[in-house]
C-alpha atoms as a PDB file:
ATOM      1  CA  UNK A   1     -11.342 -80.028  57.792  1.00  0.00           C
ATOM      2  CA  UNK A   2     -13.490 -78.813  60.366  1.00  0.00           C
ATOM      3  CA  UNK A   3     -15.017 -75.656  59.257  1.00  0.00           C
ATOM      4  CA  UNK A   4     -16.189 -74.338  62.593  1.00  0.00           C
ATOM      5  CA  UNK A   5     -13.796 -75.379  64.973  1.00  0.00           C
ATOM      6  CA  UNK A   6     -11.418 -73.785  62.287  1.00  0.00           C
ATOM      7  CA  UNK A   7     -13.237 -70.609  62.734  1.00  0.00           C
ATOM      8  CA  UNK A   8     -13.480 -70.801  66.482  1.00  0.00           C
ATOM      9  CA  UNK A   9      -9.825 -71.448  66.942  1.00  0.00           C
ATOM     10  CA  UNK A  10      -9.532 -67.964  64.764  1.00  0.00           C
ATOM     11  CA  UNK A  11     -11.919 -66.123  66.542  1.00  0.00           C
ATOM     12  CA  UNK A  12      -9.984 -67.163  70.169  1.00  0.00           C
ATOM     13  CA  UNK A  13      -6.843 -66.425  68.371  1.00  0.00           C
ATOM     14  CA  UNK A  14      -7.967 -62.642  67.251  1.00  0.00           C
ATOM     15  CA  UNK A  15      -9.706 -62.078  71.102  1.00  0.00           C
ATOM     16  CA  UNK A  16      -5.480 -63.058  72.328  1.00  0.00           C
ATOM     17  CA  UNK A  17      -4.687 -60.108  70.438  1.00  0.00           C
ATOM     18  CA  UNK A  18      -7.199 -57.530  71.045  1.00  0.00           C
ATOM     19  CA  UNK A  19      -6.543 -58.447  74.914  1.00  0.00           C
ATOM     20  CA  UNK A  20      -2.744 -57.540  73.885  1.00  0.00           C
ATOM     21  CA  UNK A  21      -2.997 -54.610  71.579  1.00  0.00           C
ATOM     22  CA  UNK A  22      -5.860 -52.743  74.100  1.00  0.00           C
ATOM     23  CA  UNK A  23      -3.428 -51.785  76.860  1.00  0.00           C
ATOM     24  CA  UNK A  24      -0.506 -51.308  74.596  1.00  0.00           C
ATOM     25  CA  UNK A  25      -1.661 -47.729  73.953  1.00  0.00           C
ATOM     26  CA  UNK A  26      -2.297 -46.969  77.228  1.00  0.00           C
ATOM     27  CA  UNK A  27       1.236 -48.343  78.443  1.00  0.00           C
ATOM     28  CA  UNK A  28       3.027 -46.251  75.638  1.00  0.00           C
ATOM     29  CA  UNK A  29       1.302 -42.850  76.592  1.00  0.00           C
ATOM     30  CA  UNK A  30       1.994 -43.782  80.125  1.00  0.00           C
ATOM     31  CA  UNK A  31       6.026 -44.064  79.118  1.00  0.00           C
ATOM     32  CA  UNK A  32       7.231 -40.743  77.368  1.00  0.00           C
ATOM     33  CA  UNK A  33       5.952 -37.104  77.783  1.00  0.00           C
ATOM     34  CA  UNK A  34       3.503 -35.898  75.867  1.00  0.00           C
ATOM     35  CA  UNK A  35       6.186 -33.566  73.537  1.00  0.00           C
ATOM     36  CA  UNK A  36       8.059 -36.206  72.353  1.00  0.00           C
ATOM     37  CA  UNK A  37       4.969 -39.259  72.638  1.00  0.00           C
ATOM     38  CA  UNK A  38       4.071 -39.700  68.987  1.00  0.00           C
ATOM     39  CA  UNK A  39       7.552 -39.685  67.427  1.00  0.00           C
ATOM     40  CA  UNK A  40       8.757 -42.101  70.437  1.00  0.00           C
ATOM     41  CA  UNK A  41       5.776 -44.556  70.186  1.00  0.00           C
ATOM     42  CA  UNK A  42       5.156 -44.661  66.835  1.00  0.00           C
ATOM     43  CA  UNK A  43       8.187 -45.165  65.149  1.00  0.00           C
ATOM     44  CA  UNK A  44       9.927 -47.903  67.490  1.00  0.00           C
ATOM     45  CA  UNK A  45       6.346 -49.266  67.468  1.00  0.00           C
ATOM     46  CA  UNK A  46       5.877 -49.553  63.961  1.00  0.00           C
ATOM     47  CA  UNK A  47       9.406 -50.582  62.803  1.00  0.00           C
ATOM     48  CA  UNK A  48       9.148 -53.365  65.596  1.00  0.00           C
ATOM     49  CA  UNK A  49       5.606 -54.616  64.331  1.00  0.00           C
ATOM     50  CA  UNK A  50       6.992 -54.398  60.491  1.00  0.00           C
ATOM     51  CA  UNK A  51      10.257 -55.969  60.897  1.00  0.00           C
ATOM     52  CA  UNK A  52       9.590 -58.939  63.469  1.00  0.00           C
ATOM     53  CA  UNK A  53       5.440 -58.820  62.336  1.00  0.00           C
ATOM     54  CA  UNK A  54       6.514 -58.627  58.924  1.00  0.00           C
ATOM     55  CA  UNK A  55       9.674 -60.944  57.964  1.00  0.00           C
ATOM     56  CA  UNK A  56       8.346 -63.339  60.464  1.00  0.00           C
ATOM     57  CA  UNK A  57       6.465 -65.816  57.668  1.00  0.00           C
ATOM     58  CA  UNK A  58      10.353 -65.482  56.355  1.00  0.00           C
ATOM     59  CA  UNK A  59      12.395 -65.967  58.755  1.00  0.00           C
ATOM     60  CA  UNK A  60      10.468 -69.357  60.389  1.00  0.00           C
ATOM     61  CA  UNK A  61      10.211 -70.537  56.914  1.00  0.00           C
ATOM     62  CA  UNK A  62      14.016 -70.029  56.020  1.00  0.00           C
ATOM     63  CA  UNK A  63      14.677 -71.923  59.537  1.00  0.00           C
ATOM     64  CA  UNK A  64      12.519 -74.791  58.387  1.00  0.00           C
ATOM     65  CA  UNK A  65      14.219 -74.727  55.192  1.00  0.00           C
ATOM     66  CA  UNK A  66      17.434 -75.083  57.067  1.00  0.00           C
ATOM     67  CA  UNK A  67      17.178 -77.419  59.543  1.00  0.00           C
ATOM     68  CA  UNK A  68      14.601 -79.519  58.618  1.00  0.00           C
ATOM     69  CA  UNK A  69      12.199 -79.374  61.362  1.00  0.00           C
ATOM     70  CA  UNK A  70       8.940 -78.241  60.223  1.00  0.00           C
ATOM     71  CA  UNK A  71       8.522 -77.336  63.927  1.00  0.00           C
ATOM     72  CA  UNK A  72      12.203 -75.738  64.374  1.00  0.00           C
ATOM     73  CA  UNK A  73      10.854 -72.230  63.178  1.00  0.00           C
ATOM     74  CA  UNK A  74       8.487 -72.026  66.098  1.00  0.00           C
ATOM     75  CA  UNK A  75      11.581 -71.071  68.027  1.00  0.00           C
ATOM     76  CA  UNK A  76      11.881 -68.113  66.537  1.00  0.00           C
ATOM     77  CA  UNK A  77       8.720 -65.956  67.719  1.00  0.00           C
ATOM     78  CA  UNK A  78       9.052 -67.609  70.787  1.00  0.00           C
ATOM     79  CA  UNK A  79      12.536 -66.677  71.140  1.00  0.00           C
ATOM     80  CA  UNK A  80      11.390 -62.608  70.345  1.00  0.00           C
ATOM     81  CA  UNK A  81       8.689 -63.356  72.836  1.00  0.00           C
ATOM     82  CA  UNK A  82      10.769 -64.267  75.889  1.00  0.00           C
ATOM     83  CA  UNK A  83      13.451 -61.877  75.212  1.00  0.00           C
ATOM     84  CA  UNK A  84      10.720 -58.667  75.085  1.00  0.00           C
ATOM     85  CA  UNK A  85       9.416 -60.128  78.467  1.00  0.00           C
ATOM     86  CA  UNK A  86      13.472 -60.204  79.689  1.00  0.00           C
ATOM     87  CA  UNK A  87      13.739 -56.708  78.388  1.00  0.00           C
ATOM     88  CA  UNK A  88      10.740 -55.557  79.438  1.00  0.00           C
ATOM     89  CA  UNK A  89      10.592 -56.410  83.204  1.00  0.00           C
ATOM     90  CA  UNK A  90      14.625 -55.368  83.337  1.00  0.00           C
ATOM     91  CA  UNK A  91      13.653 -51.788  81.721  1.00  0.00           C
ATOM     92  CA  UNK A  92      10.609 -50.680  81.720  1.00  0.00           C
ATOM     93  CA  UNK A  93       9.622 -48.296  84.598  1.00  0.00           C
ATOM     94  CA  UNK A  94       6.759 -48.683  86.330  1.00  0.00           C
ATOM     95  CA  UNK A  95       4.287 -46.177  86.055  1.00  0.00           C
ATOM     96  CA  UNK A  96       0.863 -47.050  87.933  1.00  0.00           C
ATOM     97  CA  UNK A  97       1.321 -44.406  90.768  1.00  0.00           C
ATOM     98  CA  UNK A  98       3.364 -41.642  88.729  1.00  0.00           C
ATOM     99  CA  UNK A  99       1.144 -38.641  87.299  1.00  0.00           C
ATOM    100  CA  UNK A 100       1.161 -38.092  83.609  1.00  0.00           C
ATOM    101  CA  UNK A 101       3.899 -36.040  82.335  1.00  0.00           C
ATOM    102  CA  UNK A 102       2.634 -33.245  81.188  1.00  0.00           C
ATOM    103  CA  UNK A 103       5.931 -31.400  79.128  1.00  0.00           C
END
């Protein structure tokens, strides 16, 4: 095993998701008013990040398990991936010329 390139590969990997995880929190104070921001962020945030975050090791391994396919649970965070992007462009508002609600 190569040691470096092993570490390299990490260190990209961990820069893909500081580039995501920066402008979430800007996006999610942009979305709800500031009364109801921390209840509305945090807790769809969180139990999103725990439950597709956390069972994901489980759930691609119990898909491998199934089919076969040591490659077949792949399809599962890329399945979650394409259908936030569906989701997101069908719902989310956009917000780049609104003000900041204030109440």
């Amino acid at each position: 095993m190569n040691h470096g390139l092993a570490i390299l590969l990490l260190f990209v990997l961990v820069l893909y998701v500081t580039m995501v995880y920066g402008p979430i929190a800007a996006l999610l104070v942009e979305l709800f008013p500031a009364r109801i921001r921390y209840t509305s962020m945090s807790l769809p945030y969180h139990i999103g990040n725990g439950w597709f975050g956390g069972f994901l090791p489980t759930i691609a391994f119990a898909i491998v398990a199934a089919g076969g396919n040591i490659y077949s649970g792949l399809w599962y965070p890329v399945g979650v991936a394409l259908l936030t992007v569906v989701v997101g462009l069908l719902l989310l508002p956009e917000t780049r010329a609104a003000p900041l609600p204030i109440s």
